[in-house]
C-alpha atoms as a PDB file:
ATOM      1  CA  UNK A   1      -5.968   0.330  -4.235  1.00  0.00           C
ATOM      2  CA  UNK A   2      -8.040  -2.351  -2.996  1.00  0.00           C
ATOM      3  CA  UNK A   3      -4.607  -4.713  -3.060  1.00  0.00           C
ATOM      4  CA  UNK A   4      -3.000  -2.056  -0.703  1.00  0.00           C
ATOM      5  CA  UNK A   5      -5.214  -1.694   1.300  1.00  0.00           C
ATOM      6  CA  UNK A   6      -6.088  -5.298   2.166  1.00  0.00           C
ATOM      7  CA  UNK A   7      -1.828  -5.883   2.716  1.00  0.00           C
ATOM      8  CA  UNK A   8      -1.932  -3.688   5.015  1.00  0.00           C
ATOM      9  CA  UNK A   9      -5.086  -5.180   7.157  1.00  0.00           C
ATOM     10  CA  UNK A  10      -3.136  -8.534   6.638  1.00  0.00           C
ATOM     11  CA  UNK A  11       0.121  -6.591   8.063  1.00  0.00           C
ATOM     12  CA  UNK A  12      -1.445  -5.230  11.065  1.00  0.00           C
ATOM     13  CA  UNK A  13      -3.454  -8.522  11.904  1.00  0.00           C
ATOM     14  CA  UNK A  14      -0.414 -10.517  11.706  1.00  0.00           C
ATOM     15  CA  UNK A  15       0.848 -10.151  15.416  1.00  0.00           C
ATOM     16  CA  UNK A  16      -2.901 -10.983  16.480  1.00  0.00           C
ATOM     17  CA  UNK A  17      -2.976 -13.965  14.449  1.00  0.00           C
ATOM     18  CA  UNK A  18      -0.114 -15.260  16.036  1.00  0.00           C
ATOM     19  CA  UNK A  19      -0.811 -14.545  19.562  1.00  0.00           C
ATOM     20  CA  UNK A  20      -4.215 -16.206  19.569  1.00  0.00           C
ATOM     21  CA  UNK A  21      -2.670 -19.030  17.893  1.00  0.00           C
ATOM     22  CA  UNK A  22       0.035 -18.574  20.578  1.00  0.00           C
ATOM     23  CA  UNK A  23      -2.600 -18.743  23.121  1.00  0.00           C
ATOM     24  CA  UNK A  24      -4.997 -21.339  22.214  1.00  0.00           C
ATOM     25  CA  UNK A  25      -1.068 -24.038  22.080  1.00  0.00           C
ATOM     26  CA  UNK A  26      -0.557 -22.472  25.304  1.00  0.00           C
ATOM     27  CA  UNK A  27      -4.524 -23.278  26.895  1.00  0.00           C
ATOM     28  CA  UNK A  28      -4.157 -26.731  25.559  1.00  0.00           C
ATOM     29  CA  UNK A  29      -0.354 -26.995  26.785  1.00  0.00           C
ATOM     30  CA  UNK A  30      -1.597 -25.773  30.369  1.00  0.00           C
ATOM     31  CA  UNK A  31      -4.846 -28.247  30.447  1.00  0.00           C
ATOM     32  CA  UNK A  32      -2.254 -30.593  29.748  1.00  0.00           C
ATOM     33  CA  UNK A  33       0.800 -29.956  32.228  1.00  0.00           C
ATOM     34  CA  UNK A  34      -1.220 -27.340  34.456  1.00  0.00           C
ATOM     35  CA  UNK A  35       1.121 -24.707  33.678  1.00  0.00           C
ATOM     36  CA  UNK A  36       0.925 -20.790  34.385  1.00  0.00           C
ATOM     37  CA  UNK A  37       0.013 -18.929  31.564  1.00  0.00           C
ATOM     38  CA  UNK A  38       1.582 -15.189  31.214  1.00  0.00           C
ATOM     39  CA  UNK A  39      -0.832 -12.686  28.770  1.00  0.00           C
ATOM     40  CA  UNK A  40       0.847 -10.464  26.707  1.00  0.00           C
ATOM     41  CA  UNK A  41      -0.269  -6.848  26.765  1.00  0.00           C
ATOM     42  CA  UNK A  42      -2.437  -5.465  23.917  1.00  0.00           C
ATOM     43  CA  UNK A  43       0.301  -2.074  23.181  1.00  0.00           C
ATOM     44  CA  UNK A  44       3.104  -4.778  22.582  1.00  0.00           C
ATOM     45  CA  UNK A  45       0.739  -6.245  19.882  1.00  0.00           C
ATOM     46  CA  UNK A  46      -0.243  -3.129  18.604  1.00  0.00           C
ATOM     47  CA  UNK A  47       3.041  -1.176  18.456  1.00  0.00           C
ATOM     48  CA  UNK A  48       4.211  -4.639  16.378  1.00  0.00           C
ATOM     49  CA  UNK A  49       1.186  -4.023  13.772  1.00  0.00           C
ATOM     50  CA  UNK A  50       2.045  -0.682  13.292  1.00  0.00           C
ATOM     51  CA  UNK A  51       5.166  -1.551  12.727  1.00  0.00           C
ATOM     52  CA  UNK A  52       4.324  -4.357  10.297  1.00  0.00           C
ATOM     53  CA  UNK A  53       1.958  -1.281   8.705  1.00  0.00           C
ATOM     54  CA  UNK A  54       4.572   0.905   8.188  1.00  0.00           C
ATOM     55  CA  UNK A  55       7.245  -1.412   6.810  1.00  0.00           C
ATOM     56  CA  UNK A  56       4.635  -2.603   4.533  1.00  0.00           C
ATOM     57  CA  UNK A  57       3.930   1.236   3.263  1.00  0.00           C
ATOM     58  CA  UNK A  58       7.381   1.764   3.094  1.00  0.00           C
ATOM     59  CA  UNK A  59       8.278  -1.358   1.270  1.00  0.00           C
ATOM     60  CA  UNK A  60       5.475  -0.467  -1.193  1.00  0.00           C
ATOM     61  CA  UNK A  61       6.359   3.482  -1.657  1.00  0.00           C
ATOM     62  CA  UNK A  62      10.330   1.833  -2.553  1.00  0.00           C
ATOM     63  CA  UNK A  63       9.009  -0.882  -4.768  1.00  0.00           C
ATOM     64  CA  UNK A  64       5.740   1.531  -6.669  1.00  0.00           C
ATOM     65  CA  UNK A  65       5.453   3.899  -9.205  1.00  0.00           C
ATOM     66  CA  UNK A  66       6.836   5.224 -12.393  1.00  0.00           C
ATOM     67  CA  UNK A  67      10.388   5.947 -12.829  1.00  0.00           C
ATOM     68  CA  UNK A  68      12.149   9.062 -12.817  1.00  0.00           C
ATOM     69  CA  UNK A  69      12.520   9.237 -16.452  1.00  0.00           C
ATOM     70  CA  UNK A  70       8.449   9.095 -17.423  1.00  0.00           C
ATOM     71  CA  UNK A  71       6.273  12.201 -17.861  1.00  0.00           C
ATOM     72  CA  UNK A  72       2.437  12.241 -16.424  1.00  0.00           C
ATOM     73  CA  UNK A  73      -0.003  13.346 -19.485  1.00  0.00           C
ATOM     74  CA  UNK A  74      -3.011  14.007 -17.891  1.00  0.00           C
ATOM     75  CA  UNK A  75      -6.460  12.817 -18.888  1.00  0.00           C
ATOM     76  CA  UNK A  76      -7.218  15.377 -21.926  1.00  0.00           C
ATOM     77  CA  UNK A  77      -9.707  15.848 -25.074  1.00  0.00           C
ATOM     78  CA  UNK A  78      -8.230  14.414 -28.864  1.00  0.00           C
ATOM     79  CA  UNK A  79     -10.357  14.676 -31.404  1.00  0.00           C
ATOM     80  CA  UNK A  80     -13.997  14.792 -29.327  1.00  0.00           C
ATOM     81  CA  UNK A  81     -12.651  11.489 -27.420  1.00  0.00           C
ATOM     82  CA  UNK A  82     -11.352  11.849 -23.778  1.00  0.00           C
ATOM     83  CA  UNK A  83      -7.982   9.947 -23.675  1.00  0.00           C
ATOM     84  CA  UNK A  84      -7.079   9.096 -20.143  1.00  0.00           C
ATOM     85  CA  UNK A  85      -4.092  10.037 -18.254  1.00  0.00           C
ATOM     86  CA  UNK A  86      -1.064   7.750 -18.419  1.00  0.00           C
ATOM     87  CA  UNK A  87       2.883   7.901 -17.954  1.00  0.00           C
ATOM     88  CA  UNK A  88       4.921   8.118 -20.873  1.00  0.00           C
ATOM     89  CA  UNK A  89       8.832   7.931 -21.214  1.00  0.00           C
ATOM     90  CA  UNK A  90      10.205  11.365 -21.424  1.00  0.00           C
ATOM     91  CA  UNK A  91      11.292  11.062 -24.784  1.00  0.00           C
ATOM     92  CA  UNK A  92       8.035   9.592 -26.481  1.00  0.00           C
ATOM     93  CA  UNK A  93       6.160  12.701 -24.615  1.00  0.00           C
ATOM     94  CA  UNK A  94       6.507  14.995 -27.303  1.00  0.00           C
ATOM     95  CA  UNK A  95       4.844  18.753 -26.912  1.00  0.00           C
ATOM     96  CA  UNK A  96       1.885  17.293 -25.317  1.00  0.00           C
ATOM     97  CA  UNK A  97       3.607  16.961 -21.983  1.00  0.00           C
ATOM     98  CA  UNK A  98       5.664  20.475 -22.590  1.00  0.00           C
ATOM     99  CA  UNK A  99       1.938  21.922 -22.915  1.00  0.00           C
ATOM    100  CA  UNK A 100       0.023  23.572 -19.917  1.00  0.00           C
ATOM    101  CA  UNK A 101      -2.755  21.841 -19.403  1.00  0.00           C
ATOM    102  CA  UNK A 102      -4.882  24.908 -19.024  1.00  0.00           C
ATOM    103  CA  UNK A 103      -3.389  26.089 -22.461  1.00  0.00           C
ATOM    104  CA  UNK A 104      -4.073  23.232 -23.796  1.00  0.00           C
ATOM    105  CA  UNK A 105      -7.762  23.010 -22.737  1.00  0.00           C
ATOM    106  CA  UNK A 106      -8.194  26.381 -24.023  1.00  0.00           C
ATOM    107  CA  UNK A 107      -7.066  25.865 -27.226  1.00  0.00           C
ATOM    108  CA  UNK A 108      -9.440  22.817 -28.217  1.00  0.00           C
END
């Protein structure tokens, strides 16, 4: 989660990045020539992070997660011992996955 999270800080502070990088080549071009320099306004920069943002989740949400063919068994109790949740293939699921989980809490 942590990962995620800090591509997608690194996605939105991208355009920023560049621009002050822009503008600091641009201060020492205009010392240098005494050139004008034209600011960019802060929604362009902003409506390019979000962009960056949501390409990033999208990318992610296309590239994540189990395929279609895995079943979810959900954290449960075997034998006194709490086995945690994890995705099985469909086939290796056996009746555990075909189980309710409330059915199956009631009858251990």
């Amino acid at each position: 989660m942590l990962r995620i999270a800090l591509i997608q800080l690194i996605l939105f502070a991208l355009p920023f990045v560049i621009y002050f990088v822009y503008r600091a080549l641009l201060a020492r071009m205009r010392q240098e020539s005494r050139g004008a320099f034209r600011a960019w306004p802060l929604q362009i920069l902003l409506i390019a992070g979000g962009s960056l943002t949501l390409l990033g989740l999208v990318v992610f949400a296309l590239n994540s997660g189990e395929g279609g063919d895995t079943v979810y068994i959900p954290a449960h109790l075997e034998n006194g011992e709490v086995v945690p949740g994890r995705f099985v293939p469909a086939d290796e699921a056996g009746e555990l996955a075909k189980k309710d989980p409330k059915e199956r809490a009631r009858s251990q």
